[in-house]
Protein backbone atom coordinates (compact mmCIF):
# COMPACT_ATOMS: atom_id res chain seq x y z
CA UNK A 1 -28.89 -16.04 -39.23
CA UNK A 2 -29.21 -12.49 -37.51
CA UNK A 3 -27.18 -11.29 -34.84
CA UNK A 4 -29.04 -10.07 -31.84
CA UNK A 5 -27.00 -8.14 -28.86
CA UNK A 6 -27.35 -9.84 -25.75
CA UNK A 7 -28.39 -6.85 -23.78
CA UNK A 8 -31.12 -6.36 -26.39
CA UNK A 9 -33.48 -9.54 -25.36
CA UNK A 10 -32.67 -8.06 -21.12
CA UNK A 11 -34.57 -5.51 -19.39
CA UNK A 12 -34.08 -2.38 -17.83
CA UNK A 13 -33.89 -4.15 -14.67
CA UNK A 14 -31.73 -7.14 -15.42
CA UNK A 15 -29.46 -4.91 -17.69
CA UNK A 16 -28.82 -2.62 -14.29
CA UNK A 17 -28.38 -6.04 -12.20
CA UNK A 18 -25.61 -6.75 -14.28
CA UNK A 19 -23.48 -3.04 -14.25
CA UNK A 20 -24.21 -3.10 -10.81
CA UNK A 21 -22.88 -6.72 -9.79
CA UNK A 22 -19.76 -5.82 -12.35
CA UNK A 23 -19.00 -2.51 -10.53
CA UNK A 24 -19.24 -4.73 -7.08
CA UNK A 25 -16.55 -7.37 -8.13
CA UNK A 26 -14.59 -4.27 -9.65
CA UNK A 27 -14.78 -2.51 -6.20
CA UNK A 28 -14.03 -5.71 -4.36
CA UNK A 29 -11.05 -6.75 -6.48
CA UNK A 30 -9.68 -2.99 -5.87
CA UNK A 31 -10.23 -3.71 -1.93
CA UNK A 32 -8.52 -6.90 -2.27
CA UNK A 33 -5.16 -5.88 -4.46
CA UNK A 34 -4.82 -2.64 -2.24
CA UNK A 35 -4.59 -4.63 0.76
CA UNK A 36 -2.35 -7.36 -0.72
CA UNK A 37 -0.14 -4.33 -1.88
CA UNK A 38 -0.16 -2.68 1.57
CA UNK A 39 0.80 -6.01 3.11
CA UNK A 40 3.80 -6.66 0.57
CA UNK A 41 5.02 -3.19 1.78
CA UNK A 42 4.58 -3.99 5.32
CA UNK A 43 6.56 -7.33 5.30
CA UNK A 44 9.77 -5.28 2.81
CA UNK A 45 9.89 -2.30 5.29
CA UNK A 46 9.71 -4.65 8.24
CA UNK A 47 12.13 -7.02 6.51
CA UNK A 48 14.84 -3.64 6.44
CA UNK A 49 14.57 -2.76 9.46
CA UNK A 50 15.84 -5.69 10.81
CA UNK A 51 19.03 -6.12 8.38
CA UNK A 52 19.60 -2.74 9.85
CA UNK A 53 19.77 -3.92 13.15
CA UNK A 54 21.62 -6.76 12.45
CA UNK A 55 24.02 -4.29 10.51
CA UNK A 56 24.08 -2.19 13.58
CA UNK A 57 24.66 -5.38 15.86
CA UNK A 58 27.87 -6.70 14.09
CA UNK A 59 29.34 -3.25 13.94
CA UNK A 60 29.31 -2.47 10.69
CA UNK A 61 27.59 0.61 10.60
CA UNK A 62 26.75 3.06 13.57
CA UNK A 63 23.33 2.97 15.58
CA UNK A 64 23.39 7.56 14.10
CA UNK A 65 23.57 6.05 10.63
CA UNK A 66 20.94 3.07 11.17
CA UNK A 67 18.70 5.55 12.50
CA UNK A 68 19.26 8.42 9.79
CA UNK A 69 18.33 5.13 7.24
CA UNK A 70 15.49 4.10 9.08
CA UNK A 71 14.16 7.88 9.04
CA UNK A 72 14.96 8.23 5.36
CA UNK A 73 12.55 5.40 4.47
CA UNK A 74 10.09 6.42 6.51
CA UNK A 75 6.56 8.68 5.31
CA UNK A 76 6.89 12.28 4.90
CA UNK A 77 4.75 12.53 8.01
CA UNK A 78 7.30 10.72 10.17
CA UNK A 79 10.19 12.83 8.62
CA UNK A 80 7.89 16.06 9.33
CA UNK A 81 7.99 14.86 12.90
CA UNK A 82 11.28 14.05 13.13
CA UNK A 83 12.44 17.54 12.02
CA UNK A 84 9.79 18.93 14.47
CA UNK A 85 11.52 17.39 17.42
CA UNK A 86 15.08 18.24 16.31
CA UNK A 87 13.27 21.82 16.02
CA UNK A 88 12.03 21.53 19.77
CA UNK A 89 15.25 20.01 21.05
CA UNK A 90 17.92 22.25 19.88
């Protein structure tokens, strides 16, 4: 009995067919688990921010400190602007 590849009895046509369709589902599955990943973060920032206001509500901590949290978790371009403005203001 004699092993033959499989890609050995295919064309050049059905062999590129194949690497193509594979590199769609790769592409797609990236799309997919990027956006599930974005959401996840979403839903935890989201989440914070309103234990923070809750935390702020009962009193326990100060609406200066709820907002210097809130700006420490925030993107580099929202601290960027944050500076900016304290910048403009003072």
């Amino acid at each position: 009995m004699s092993f033959q590849p499989l890609l050995a009895s295919a064309n050049d046509s059905e062999v590129l067919m194949v690497l193509f369709g594979g590199g769609i589902v790769v592409a797609v599955v990236a799309i997919i688990t990027e956006a599930v990943r974005k959401i996840a973060q979403t839903k935890s920032r989201e989440e914070t921010r309103r234990e923070i206001a809750a935390y702020v509500a009962e009193g326990t901590i100060s609406p200066d400190d709820a907002a210097k949290l809130l700006a420490a978790g925030g993107s580099i371009k929202e601290q960027l602007a944050n500076k900016l403005k304290d910048k403009l203001n003072a």
